[in-house]
Protein backbone atom coordinates (compact mmCIF):
# COMPACT_ATOMS: atom_id res chain seq x y z
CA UNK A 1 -8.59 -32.18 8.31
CA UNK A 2 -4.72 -31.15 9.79
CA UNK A 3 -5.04 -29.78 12.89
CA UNK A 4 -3.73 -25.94 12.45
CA UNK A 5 -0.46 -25.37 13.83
CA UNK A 6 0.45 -22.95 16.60
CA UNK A 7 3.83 -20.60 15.34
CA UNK A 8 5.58 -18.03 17.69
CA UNK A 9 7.40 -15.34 14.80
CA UNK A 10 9.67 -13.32 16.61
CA UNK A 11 10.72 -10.07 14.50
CA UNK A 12 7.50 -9.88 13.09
CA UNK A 13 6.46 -6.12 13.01
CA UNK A 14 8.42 -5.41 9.72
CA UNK A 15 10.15 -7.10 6.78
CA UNK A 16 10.83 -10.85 6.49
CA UNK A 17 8.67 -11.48 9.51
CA UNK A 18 5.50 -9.58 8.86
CA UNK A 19 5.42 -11.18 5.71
CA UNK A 20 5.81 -14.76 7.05
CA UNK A 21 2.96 -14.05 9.31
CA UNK A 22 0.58 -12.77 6.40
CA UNK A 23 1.80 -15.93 4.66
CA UNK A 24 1.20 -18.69 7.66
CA UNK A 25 -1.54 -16.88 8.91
CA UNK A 26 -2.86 -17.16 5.09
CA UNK A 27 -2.38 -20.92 5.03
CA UNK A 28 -4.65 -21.38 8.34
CA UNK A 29 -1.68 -21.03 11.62
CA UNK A 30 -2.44 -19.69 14.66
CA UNK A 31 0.09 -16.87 15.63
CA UNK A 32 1.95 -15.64 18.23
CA UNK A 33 3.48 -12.59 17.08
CA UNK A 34 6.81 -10.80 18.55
CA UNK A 35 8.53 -7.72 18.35
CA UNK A 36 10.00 -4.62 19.94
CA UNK A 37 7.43 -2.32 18.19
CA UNK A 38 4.23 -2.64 19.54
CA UNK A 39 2.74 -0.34 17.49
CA UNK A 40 3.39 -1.89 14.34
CA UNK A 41 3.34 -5.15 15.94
CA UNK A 42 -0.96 -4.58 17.21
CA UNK A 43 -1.63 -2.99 14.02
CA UNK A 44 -0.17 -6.31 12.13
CA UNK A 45 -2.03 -8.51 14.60
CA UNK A 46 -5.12 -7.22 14.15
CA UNK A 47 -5.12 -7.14 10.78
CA UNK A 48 -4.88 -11.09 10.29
CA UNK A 49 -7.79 -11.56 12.58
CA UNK A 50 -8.83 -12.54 15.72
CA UNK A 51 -7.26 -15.82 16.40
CA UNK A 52 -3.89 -14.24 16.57
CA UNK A 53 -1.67 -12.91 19.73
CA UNK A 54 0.58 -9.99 20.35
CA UNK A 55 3.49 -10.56 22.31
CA UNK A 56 5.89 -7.04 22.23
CA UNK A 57 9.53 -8.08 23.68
CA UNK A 58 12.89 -7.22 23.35
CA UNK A 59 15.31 -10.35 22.67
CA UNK A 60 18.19 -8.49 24.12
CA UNK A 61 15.73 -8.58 27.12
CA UNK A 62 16.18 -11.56 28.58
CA UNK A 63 13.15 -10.61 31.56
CA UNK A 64 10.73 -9.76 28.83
CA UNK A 65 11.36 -12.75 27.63
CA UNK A 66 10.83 -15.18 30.17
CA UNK A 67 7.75 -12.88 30.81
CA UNK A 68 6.34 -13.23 27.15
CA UNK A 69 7.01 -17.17 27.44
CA UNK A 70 5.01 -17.26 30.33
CA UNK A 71 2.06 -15.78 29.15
CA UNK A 72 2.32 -17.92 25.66
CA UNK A 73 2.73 -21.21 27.95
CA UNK A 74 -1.35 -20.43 29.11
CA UNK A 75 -1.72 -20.89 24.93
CA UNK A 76 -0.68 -24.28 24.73
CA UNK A 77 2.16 -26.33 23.34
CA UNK A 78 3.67 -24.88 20.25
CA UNK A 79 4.50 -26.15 17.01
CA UNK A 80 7.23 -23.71 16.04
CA UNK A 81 8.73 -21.26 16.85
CA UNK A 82 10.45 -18.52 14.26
CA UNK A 83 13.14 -16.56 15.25
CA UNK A 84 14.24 -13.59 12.87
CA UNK A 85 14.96 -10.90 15.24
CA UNK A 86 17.88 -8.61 14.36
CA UNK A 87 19.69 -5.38 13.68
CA UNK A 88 22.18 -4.08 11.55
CA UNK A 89 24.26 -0.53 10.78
CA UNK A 90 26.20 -0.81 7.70
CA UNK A 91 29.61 0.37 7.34
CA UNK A 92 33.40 -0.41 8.01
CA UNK A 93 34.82 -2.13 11.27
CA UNK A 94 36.50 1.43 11.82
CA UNK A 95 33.31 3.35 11.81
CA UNK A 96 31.25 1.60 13.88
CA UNK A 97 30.75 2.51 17.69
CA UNK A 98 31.61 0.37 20.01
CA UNK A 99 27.80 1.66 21.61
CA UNK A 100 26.16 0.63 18.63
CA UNK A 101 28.53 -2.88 17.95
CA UNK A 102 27.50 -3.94 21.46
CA UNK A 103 24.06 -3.31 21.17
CA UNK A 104 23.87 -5.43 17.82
CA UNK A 105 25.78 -8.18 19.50
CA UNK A 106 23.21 -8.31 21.99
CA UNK A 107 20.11 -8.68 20.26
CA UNK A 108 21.42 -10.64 17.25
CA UNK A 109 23.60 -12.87 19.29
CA UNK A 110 23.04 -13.20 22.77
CA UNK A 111 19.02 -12.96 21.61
CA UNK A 112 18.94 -15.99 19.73
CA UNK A 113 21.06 -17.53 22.72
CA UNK A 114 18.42 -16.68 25.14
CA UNK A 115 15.92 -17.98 22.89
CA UNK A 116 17.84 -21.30 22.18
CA UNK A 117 16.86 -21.71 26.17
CA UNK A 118 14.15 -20.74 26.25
CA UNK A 119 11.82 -21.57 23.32
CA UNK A 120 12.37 -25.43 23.41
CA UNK A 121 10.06 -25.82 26.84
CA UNK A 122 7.39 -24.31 24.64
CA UNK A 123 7.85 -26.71 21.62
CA UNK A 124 5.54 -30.12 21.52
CA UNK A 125 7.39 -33.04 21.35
CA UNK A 126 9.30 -32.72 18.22
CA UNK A 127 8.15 -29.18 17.75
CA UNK A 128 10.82 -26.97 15.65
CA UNK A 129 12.82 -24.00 16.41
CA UNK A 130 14.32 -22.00 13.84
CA UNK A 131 17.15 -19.89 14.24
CA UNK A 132 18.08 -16.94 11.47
CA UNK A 133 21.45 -16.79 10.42
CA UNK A 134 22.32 -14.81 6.81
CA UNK A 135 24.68 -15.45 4.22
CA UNK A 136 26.40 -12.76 5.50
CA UNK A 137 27.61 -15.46 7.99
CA UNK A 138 29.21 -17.92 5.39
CA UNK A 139 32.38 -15.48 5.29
CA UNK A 140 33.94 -12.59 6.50
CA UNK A 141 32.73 -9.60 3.83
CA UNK A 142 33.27 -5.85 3.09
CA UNK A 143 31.21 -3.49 5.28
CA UNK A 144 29.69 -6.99 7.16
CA UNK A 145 31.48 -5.96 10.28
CA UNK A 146 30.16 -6.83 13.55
CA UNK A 147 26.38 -7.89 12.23
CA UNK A 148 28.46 -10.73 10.05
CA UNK A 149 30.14 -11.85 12.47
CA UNK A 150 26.74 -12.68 15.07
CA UNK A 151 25.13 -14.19 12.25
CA UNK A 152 27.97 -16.49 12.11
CA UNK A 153 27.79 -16.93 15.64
CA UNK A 154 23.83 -17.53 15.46
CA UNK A 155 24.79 -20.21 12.75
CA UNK A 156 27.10 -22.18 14.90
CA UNK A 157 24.42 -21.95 17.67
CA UNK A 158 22.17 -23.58 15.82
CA UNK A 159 24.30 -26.14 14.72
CA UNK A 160 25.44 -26.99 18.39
CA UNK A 161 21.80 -27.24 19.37
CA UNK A 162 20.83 -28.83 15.98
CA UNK A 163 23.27 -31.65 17.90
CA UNK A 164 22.26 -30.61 21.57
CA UNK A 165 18.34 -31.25 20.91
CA UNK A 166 18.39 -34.33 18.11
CA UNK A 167 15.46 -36.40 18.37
CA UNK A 168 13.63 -34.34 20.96
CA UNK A 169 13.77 -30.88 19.14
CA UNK A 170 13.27 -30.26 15.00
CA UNK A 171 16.12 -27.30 15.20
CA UNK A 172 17.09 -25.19 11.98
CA UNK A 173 18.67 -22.65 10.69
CA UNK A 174 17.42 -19.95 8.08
CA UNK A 175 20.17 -17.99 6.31
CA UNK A 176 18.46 -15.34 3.75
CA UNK A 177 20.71 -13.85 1.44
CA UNK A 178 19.27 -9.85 0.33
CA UNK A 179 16.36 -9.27 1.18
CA UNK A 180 14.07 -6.19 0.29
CA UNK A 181 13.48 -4.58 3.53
CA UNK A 182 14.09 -1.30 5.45
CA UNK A 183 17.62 -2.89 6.89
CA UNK A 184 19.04 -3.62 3.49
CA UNK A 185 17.66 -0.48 2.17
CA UNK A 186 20.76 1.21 4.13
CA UNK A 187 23.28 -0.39 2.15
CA UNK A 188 25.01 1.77 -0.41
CA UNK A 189 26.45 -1.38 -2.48
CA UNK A 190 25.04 -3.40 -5.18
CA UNK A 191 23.20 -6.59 -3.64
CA UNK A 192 22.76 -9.21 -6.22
CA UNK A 193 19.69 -11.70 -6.24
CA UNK A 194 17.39 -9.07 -4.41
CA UNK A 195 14.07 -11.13 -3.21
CA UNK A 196 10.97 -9.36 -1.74
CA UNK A 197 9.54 -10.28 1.80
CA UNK A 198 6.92 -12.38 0.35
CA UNK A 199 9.26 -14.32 -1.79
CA UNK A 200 11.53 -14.69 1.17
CA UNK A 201 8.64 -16.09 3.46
CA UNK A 202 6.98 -18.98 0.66
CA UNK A 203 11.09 -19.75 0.41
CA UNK A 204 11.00 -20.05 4.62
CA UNK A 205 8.15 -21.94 4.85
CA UNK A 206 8.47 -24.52 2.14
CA UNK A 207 12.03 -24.94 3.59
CA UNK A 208 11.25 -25.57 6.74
CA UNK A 209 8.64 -28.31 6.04
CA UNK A 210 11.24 -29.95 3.88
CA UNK A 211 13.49 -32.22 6.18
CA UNK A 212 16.86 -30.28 5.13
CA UNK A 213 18.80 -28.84 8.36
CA UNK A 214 19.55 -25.35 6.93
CA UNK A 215 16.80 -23.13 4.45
CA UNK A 216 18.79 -20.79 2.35
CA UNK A 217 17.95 -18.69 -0.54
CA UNK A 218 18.04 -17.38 -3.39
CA UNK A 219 19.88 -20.41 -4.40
CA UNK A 220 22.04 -18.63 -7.38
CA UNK A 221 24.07 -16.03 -4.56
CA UNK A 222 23.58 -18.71 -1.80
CA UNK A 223 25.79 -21.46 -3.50
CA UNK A 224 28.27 -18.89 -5.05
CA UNK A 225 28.99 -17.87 -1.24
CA UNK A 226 29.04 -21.34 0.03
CA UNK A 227 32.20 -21.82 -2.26
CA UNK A 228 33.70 -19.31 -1.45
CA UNK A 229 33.98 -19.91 2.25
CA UNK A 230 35.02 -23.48 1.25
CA UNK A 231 37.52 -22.41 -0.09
CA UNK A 232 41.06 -22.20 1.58
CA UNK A 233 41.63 -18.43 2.91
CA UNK A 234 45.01 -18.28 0.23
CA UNK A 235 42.39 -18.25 -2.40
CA UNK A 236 39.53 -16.85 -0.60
CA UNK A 237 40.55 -13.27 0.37
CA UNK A 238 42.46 -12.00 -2.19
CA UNK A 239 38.75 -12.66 -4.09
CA UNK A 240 36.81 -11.07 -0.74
CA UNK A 241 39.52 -8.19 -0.73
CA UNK A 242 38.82 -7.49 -4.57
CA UNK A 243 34.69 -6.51 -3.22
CA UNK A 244 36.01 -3.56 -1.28
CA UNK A 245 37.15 -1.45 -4.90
């Protein structure tokens, strides 16, 4: 029988990443589970059983990091490690704070750089690291602002380290496209190919033991968006500019 595998979810308390835990913790993993809220993020622990650790943090943190990656060292080599935390405010370049813009930037972005450093130590030999981008990274889009514009730094990030780490490192990248959670119920526009949590975290995992670099889905919106940042910007924004009527 497979030896169960050992999976640190960061973002786990709510949405996409609660639901990936249910999911791996369903198929037999042993989980170390991350988040800000520690509330939600004990109550989730303890309600997939006892062979599964809480470990609250704040990516934009970089201390409570290097703290939390202490304590899971004591656990053992990894075998992957999940990274979905993020943020987002909807609107307009023009309306959003430059408070709030930073503050995104710094969890979404400079997170996932600090955990580009410091996951990998973790990892087994050949362990994987996955990195969360969004389709909202493929291509500068209405009311993306400055959460499009991380993600499409956090997808670059993981390409560089896709390159960095080859052959010691299993890295990937995860790029969603609308998802059904308490972030995406802010948005006041239509969002086409809507998937639950649960959908999104069977699509995650089955990607992710597949050997493609990059796990993206729903394939229908996914591929649409792919072609569209193909193709050269003469054609491409007058199409982008028609979403903002």
């Amino acid at each position: 029988m497979p030896k169960a595998e050992t999976i640190w979810i960061i973002g786990a308390s709510d949405g996409i990443g609660a639901a990936l835990a249910r999911e791996w913790a369903g198929r037999g993993a042993r989980l170390v589970l991350s988040a800000r809220s520690v509330e939600r993020l004990e109550e989730l622990t303890a309600s997939l059983g006892p062979d599964h650790v809480a470990v609250p943090l704040d990516v934009s943190d970089r201390k409570t990091l290097i703290d939390a990656a202490q304590k899971i060292s004591e656990i053992g080599p990894l075998d992957r490690v999940v990274h979905l935390a993020a943020i987002y405010d909807p609107g307009k370049i023009a309306e959003l704070s430059p408070e709030t813009a930073a503050k995104i930037v710094s969890v979404n972005l400079t997170g996932s750089f600090h955990i580009a450093q410091i996951a990998p130590p973790l990892l087994r030999d050949g362990g994987q690291l996955a990195l969360c981008g969004s389709i909202a990274g493929y291509i500068g889009l209405p009311q993306g602002q400055i959460y499009s514009a991380t993600k499409a730094g956090v997808i670059s990030l993981a390409e560089s380290l896709r390159a960095e780490l080859a052959g010691i490192i299993d890295v990937r990248l995860i790029c969603p496209g609308f998802v059904d959670t308490r972030l995406t119920q802010r948005n006041d526009f239509s969002m086409p190919a809507m998937v639950t949590p649960e959908t999104a975290a069977r699509a995650i995992i089955d990607g992710l033991n597949t050997r493609h670099f990059e796990v993206h889905f729903p394939r229908r919106l996914t591929y649409a968006l792919k072609l569209l940042s193909a193709l050269p910007y003469w054609a491409a924004l007058p199409l982008t500019h028609r979403l903002t009527r």
